[in-house]
C-alpha atoms as a PDB file:
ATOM      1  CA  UNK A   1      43.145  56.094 -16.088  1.00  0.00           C
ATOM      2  CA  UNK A   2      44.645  54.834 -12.747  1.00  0.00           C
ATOM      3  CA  UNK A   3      41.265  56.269 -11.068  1.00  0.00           C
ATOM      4  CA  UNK A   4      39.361  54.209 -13.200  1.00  0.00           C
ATOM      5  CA  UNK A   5      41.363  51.106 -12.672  1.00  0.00           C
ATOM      6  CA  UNK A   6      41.292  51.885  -9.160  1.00  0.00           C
ATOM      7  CA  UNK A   7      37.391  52.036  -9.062  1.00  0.00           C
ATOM      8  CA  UNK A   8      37.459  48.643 -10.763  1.00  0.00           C
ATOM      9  CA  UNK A   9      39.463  47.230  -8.783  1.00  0.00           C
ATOM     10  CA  UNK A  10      37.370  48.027  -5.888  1.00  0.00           C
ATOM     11  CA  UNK A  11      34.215  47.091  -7.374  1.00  0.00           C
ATOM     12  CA  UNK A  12      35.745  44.022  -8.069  1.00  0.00           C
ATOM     13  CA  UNK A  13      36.841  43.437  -4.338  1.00  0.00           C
ATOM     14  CA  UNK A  14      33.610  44.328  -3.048  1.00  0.00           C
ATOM     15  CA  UNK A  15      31.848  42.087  -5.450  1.00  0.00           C
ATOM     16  CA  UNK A  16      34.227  39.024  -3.924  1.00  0.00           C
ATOM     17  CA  UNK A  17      33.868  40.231  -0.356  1.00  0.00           C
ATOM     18  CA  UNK A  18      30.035  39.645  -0.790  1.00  0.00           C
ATOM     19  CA  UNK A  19      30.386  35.986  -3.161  1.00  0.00           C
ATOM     20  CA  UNK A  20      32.460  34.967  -0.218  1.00  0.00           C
ATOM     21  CA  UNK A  21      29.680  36.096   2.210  1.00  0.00           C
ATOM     22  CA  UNK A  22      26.639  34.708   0.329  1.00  0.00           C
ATOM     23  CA  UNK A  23      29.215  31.584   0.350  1.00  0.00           C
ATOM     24  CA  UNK A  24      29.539  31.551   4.052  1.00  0.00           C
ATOM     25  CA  UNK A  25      25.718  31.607   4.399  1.00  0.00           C
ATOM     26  CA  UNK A  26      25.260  29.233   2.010  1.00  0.00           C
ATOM     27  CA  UNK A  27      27.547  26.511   3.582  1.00  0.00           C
ATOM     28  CA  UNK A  28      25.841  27.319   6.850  1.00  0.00           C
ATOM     29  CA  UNK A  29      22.691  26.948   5.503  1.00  0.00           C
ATOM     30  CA  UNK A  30      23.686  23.304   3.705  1.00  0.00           C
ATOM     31  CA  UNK A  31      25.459  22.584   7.059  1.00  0.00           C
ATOM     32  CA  UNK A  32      22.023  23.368   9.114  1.00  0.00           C
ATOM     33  CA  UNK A  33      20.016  21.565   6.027  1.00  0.00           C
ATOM     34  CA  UNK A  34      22.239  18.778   6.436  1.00  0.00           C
ATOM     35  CA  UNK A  35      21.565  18.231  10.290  1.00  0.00           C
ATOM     36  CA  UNK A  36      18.363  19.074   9.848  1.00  0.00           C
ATOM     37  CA  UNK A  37      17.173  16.044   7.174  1.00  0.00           C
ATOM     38  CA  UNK A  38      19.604  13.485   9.424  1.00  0.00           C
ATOM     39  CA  UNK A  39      17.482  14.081  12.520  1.00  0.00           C
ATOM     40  CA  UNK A  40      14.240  13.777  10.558  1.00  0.00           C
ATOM     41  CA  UNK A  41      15.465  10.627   8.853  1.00  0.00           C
ATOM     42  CA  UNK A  42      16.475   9.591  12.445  1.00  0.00           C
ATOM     43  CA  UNK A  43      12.741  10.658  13.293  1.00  0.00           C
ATOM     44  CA  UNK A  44      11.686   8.370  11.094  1.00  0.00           C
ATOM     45  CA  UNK A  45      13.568   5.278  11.636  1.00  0.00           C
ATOM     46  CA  UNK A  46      12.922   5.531  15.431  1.00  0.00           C
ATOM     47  CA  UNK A  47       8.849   6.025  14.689  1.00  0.00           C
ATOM     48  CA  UNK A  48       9.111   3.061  12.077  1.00  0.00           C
ATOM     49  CA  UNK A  49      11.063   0.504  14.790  1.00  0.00           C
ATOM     50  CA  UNK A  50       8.499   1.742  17.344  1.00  0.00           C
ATOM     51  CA  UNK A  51       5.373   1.339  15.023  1.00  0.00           C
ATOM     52  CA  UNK A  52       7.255  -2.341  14.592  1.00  0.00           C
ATOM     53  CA  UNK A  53       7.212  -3.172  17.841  1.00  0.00           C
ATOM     54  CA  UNK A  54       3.582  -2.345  18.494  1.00  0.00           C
ATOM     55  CA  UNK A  55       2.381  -3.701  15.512  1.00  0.00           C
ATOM     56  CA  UNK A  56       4.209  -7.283  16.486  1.00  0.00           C
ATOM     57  CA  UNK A  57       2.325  -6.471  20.227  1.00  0.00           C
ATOM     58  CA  UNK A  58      -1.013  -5.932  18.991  1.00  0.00           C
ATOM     59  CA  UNK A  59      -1.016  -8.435  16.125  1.00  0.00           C
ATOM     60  CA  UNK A  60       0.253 -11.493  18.142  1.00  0.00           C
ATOM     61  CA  UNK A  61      -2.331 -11.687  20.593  1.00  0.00           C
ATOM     62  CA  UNK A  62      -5.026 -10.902  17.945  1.00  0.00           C
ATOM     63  CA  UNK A  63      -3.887 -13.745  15.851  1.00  0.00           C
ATOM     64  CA  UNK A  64      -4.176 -15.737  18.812  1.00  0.00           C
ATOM     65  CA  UNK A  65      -7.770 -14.590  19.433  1.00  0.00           C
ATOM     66  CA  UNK A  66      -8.837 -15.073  15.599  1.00  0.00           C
ATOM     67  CA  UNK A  67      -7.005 -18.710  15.673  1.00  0.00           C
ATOM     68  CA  UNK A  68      -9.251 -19.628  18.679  1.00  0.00           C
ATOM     69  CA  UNK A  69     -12.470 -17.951  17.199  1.00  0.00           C
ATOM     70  CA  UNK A  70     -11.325 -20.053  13.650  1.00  0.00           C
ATOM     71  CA  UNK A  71     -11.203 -22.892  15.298  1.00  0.00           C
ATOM     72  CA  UNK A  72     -15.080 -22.430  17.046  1.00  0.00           C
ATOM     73  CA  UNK A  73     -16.322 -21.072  13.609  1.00  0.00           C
ATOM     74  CA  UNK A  74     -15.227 -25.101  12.363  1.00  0.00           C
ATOM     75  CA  UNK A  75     -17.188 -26.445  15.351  1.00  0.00           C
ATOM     76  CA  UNK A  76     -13.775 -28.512  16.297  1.00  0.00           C
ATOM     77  CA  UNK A  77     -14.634 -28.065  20.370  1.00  0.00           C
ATOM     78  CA  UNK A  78     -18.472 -28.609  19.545  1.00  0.00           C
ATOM     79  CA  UNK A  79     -21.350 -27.679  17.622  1.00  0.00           C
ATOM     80  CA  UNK A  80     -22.313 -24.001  18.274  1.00  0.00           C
ATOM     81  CA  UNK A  81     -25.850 -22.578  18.169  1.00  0.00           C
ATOM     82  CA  UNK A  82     -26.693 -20.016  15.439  1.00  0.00           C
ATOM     83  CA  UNK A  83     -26.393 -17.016  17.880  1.00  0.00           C
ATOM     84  CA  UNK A  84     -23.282 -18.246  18.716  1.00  0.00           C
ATOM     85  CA  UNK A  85     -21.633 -18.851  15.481  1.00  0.00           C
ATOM     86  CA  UNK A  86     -22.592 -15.056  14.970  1.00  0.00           C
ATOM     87  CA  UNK A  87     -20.652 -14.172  18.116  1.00  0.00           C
ATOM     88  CA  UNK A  88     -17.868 -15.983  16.758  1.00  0.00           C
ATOM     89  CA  UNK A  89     -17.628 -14.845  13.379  1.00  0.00           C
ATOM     90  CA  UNK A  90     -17.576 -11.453  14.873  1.00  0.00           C
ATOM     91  CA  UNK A  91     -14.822 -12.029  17.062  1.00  0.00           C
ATOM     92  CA  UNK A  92     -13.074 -13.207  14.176  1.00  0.00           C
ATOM     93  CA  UNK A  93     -14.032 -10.521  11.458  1.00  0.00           C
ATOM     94  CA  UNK A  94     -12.868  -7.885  14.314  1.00  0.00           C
ATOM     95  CA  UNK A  95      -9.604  -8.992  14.504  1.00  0.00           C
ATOM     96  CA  UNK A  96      -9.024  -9.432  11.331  1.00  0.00           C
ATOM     97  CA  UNK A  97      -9.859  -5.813  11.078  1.00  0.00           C
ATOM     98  CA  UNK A  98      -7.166  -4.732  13.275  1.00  0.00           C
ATOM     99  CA  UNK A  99      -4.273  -6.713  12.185  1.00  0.00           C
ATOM    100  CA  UNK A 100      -4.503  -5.194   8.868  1.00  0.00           C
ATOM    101  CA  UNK A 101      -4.569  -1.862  10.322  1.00  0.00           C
ATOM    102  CA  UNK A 102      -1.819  -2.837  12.498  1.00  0.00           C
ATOM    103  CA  UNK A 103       0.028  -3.809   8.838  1.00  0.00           C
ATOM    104  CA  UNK A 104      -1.115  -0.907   7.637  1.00  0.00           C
ATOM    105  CA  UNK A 105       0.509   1.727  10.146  1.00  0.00           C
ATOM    106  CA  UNK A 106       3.511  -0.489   9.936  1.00  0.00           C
ATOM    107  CA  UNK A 107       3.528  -0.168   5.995  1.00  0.00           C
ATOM    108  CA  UNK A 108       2.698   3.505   6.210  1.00  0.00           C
ATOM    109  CA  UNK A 109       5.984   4.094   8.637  1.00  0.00           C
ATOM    110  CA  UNK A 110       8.274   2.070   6.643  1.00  0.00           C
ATOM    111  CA  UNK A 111       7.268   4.336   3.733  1.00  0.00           C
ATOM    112  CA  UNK A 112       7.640   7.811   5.560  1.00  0.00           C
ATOM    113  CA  UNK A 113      11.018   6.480   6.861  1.00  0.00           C
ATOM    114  CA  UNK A 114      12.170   5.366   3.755  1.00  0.00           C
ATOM    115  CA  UNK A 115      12.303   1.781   4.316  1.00  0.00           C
ATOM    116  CA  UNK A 116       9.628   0.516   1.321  1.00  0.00           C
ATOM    117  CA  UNK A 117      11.915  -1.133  -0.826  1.00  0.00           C
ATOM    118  CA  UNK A 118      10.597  -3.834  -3.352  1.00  0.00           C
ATOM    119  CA  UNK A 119      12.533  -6.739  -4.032  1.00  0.00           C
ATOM    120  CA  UNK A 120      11.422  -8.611  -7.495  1.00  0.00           C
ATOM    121  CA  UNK A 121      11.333 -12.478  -8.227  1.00  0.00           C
ATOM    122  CA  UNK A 122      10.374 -14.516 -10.813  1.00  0.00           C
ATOM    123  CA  UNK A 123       6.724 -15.659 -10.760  1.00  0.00           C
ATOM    124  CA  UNK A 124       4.342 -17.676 -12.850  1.00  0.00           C
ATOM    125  CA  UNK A 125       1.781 -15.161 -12.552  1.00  0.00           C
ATOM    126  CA  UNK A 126      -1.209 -17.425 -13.005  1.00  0.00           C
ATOM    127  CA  UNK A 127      -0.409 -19.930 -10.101  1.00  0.00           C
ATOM    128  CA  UNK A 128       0.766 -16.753  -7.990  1.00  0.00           C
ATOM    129  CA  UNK A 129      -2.719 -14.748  -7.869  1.00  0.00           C
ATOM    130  CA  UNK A 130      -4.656 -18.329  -7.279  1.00  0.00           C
ATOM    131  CA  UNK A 131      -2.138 -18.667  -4.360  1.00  0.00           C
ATOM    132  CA  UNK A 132      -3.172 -15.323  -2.813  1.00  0.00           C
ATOM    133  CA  UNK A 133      -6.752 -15.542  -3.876  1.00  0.00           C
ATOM    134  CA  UNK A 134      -6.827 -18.842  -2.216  1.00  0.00           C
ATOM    135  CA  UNK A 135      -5.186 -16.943   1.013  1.00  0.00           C
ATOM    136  CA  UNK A 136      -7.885 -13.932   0.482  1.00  0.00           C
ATOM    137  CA  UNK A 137     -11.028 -16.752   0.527  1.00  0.00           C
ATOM    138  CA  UNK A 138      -9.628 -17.852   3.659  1.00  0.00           C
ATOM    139  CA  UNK A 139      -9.701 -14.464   5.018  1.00  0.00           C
ATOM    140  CA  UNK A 140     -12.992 -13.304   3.371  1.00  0.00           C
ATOM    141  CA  UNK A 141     -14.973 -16.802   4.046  1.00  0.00           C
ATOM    142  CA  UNK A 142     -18.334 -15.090   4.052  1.00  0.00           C
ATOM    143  CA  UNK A 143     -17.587 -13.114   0.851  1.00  0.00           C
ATOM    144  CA  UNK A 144     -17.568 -14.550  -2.941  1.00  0.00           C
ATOM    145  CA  UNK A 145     -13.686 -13.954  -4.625  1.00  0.00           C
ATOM    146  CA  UNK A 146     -13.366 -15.022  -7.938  1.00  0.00           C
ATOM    147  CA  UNK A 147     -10.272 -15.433 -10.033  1.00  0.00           C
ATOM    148  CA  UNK A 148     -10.094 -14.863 -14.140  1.00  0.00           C
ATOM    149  CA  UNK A 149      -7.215 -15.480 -15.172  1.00  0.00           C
ATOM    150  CA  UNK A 150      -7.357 -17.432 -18.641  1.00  0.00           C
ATOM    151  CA  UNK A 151      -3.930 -18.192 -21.057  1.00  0.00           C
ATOM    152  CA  UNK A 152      -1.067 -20.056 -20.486  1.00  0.00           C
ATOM    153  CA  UNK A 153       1.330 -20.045 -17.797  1.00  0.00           C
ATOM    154  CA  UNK A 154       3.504 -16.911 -18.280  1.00  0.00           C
ATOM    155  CA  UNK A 155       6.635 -15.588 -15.901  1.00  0.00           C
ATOM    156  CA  UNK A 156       6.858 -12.051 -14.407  1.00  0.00           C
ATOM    157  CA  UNK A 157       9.407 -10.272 -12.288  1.00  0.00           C
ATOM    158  CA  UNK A 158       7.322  -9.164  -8.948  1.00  0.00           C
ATOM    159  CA  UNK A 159       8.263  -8.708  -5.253  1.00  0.00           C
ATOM    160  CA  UNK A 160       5.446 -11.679  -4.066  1.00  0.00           C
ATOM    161  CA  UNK A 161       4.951  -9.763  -0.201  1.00  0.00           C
ATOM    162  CA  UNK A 162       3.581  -6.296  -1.435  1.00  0.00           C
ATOM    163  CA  UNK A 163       2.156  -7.339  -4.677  1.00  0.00           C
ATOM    164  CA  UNK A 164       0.487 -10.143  -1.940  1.00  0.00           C
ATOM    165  CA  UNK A 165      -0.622  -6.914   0.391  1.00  0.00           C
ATOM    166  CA  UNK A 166      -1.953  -4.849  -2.784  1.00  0.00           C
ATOM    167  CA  UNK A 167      -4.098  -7.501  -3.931  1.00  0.00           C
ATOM    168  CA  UNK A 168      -5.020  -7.786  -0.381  1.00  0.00           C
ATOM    169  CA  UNK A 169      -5.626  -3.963  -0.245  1.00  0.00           C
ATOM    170  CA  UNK A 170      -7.904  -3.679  -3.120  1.00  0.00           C
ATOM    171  CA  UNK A 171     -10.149  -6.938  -2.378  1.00  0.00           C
ATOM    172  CA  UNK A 172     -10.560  -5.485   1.032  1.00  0.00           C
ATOM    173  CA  UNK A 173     -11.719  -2.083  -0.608  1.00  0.00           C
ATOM    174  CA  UNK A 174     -13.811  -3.740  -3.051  1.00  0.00           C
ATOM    175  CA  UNK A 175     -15.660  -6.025  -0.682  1.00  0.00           C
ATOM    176  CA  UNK A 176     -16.349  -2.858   1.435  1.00  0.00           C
ATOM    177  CA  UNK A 177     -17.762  -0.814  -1.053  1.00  0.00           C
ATOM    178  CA  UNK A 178     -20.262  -4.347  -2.515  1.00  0.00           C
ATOM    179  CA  UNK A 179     -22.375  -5.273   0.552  1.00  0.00           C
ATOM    180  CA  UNK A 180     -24.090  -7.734  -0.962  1.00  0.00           C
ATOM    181  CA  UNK A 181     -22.810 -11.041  -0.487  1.00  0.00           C
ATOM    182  CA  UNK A 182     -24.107 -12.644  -3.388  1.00  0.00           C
ATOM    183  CA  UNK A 183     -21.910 -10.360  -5.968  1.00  0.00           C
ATOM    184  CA  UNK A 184     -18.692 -11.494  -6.400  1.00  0.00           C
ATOM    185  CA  UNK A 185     -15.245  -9.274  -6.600  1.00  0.00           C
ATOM    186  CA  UNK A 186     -13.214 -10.843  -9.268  1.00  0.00           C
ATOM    187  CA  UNK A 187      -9.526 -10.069  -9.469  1.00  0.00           C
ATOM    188  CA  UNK A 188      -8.257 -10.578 -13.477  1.00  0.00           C
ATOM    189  CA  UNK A 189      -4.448 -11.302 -14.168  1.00  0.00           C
ATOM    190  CA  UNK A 190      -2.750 -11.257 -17.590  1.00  0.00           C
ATOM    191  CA  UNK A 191      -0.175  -9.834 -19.727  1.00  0.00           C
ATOM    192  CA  UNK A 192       0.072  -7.875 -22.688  1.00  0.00           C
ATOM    193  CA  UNK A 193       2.671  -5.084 -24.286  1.00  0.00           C
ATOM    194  CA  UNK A 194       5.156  -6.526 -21.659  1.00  0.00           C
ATOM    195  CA  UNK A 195       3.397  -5.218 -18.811  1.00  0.00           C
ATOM    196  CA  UNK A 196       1.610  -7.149 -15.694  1.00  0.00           C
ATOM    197  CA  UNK A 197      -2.403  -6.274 -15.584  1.00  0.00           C
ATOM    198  CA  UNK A 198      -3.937  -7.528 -12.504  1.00  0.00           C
ATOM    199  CA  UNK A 199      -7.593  -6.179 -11.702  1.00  0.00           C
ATOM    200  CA  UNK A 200     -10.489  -5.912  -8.944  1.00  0.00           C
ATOM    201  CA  UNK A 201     -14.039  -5.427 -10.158  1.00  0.00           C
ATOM    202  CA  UNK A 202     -16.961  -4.739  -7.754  1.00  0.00           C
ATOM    203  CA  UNK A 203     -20.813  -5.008  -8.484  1.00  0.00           C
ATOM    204  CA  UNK A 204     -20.911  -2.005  -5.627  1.00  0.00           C
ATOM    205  CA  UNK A 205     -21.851   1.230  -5.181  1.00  0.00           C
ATOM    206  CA  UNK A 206     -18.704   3.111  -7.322  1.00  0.00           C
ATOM    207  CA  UNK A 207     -17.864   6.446  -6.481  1.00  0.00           C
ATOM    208  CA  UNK A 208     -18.344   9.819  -7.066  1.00  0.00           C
ATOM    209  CA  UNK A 209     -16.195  12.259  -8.748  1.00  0.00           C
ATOM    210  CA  UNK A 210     -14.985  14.019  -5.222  1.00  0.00           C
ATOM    211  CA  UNK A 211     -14.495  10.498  -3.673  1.00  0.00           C
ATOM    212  CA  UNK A 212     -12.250   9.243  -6.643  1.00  0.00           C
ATOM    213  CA  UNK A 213      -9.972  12.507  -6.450  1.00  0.00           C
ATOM    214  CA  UNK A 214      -8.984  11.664  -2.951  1.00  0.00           C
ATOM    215  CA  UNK A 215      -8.799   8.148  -3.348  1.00  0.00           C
ATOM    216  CA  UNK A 216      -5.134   7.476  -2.741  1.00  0.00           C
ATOM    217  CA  UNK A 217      -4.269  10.107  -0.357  1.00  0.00           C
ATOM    218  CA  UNK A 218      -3.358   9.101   3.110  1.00  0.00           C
ATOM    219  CA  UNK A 219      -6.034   8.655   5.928  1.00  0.00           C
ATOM    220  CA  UNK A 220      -8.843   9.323   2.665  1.00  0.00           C
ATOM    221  CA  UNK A 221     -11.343   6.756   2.838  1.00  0.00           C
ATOM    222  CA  UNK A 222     -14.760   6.370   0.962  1.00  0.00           C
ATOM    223  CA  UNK A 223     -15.809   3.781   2.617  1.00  0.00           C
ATOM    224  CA  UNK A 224     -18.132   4.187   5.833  1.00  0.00           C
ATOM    225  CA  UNK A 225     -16.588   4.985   8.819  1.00  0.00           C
ATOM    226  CA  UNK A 226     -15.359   2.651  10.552  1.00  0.00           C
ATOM    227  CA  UNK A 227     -14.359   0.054   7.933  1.00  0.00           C
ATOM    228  CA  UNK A 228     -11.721   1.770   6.341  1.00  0.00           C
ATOM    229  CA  UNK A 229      -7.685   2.609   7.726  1.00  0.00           C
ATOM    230  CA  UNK A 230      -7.982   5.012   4.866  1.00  0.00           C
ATOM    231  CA  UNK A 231      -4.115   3.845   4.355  1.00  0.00           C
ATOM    232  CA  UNK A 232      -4.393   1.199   2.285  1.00  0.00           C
ATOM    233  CA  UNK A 233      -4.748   2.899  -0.917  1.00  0.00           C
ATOM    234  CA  UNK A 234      -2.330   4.818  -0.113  1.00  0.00           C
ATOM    235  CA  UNK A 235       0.275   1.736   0.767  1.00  0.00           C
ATOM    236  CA  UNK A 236      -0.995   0.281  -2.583  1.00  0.00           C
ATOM    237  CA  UNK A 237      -0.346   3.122  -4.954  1.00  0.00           C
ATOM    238  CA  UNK A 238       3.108   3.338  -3.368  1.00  0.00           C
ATOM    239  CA  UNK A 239       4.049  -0.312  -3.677  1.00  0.00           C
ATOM    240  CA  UNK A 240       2.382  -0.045  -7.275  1.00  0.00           C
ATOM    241  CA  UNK A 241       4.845   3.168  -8.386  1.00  0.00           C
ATOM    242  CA  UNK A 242       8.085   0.686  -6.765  1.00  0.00           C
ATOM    243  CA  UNK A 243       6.697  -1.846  -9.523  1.00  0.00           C
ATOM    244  CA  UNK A 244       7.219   1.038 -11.753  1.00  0.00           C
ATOM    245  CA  UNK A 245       3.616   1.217 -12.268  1.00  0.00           C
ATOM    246  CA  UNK A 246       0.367   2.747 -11.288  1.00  0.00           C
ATOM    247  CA  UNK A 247      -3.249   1.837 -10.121  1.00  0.00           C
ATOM    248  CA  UNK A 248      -5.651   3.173 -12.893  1.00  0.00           C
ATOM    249  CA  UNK A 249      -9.418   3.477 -11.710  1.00  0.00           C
ATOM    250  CA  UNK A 250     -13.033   2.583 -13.453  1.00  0.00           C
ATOM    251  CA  UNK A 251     -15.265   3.795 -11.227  1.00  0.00           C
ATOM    252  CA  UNK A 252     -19.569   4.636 -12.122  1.00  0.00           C
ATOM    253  CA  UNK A 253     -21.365   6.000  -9.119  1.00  0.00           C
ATOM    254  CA  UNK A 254     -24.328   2.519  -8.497  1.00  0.00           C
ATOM    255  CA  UNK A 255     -22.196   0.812 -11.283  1.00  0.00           C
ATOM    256  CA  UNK A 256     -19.383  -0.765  -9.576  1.00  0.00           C
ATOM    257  CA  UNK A 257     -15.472  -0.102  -9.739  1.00  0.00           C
ATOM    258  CA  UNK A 258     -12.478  -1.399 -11.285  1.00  0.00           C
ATOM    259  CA  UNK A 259      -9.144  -1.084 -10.026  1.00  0.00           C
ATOM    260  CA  UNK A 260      -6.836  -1.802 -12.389  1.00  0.00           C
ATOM    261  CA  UNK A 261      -2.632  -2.351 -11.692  1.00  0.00           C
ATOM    262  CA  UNK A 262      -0.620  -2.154 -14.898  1.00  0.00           C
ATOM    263  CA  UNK A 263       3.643  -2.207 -14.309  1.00  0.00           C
ATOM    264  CA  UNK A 264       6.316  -3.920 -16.285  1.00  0.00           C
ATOM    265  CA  UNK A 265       6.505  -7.465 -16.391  1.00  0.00           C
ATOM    266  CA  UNK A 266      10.581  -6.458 -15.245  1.00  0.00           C
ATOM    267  CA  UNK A 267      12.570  -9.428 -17.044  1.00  0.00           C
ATOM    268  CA  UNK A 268      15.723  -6.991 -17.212  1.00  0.00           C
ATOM    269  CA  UNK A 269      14.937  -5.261 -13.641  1.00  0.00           C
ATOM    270  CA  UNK A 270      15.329  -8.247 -11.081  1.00  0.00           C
ATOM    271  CA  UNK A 271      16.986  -7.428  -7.501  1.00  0.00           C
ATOM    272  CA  UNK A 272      18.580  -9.824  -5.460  1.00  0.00           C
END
């Protein structure tokens, strides 16, 4: 009997001495963990403030540029000859190209370092998307953007900046993948079941199967090369998901794609 207990006893002892190890290692390994995520969030911040600060130096003088080249394109200085309105309006479209991939890398580094946050207000949704398609005309001047969006006025809970960008985003996309400049891309807005519907249709070229899978994966672009950051899908489909929605696509390969952004119209989710 005491032999037995003895045995136990032991067995019991040894099973503590190695709970107390695997306890040990386990605090060591939180510890380590621990560290470990701090310096990558660190990482993170540091590569987002940096990305900042370039962004702000690259887009500065290139607003500059496209002000001047704006302001040529309107013929205030003087009337310009047909070659060189074409020399202008490429000056123009060029930077306009590279500020938004400056706002892109900026947007993908405030994601990675966990700075995305989305901060909802109260919008008439109606006058809000002719606002930005107004803005988006401006931008596009070349390009036909039409707005549909019939019913009377009716309030939403959105943050105006990234919905603003997504918009932005998905014209941009849609306009790259029409090259015909007599189609129009038409961006719908409405309500229904509570939830915010705004979407981009294209006359172009659609996608295929392969090209849809990847759409909204980070540096994936199916556009040609060279007109696409392949980030701002990406950005768009996150800012979407911090609506507490999701970006739905209606794509037929020489039919034409829709985009379409459902999330909740957010009466009860407002942040101040």
């Amino acid at each position: 009997m005491t032999s037995a207990l003895e045995a136990g006893l032991l067995a019991m002892g040894l099973v503590i001495i190695v709970l107390v190890w695997w306890m040990r290692r386990l605090r060591i390994r939180l510890r380590t963990s621990t560290r470990e995520i701090a310096r990558l969030h660190d990482l993170a911040l540091r590569r987002a403030d940096q990305v900042s600060v370039l962004s702000h130096e690259v887009r500065t003088p290139l607003a500059l540029i496209k002000g001047s080249a704006d302001l040529l394109a309107e013929e205030t200085p003087g009337p310009l000859t047909t070659t060189q309105a074409k020399f202008v309006d490429t000056i123009s479209g060029s930077a306009e190209h590279v500020i938004a991939l400056a706002e892109d890398l900026l947007a993908h580094a405030r994601i990675e370092a966990g700075l995305f946050e989305v901060h909802l207000r109260q919008v008439e949704l109606r006058a809000y998307l002719r606002t930005v398609v107004r803005e988006l005309r401006q931008v596009h001047h070349h390009r036909a953007i039409a707005l549909d969006a019939p019913g009377p006025p009716t309030r939403v809970y959105l943050d105006p900046q990234l919905i603003h960008q997504l918009v932005s985003n998905l014209v941009g996309n849609a306009l790259r993948h029409d090259d015909s400049p007599a189609n129009a891309v038409v961006v719908r807005g409405l309500t229904a079941d509570g939830n915010v519907i705004i979407a981009i249709s294209d006359q172009g070229r659609g996608m295929s199967e392969a090209e849809r899978s990847r759409l909204f994966a980070r540096f994936s672009s199916s556009a040609p090369v060279g007109e696409g950051t392949g980030l701002g899908l990406y950005i768009s489909s996150h800012i979407a998901e911090l609506h507490g929605g999701r970006i739905l696509v209606d794509t037929i390969a020489q039919h034409g794609t829709t985009m379409l952004v459902t999330f909740p119209a957010g009466e009860d989710k407002v942040e101040t």
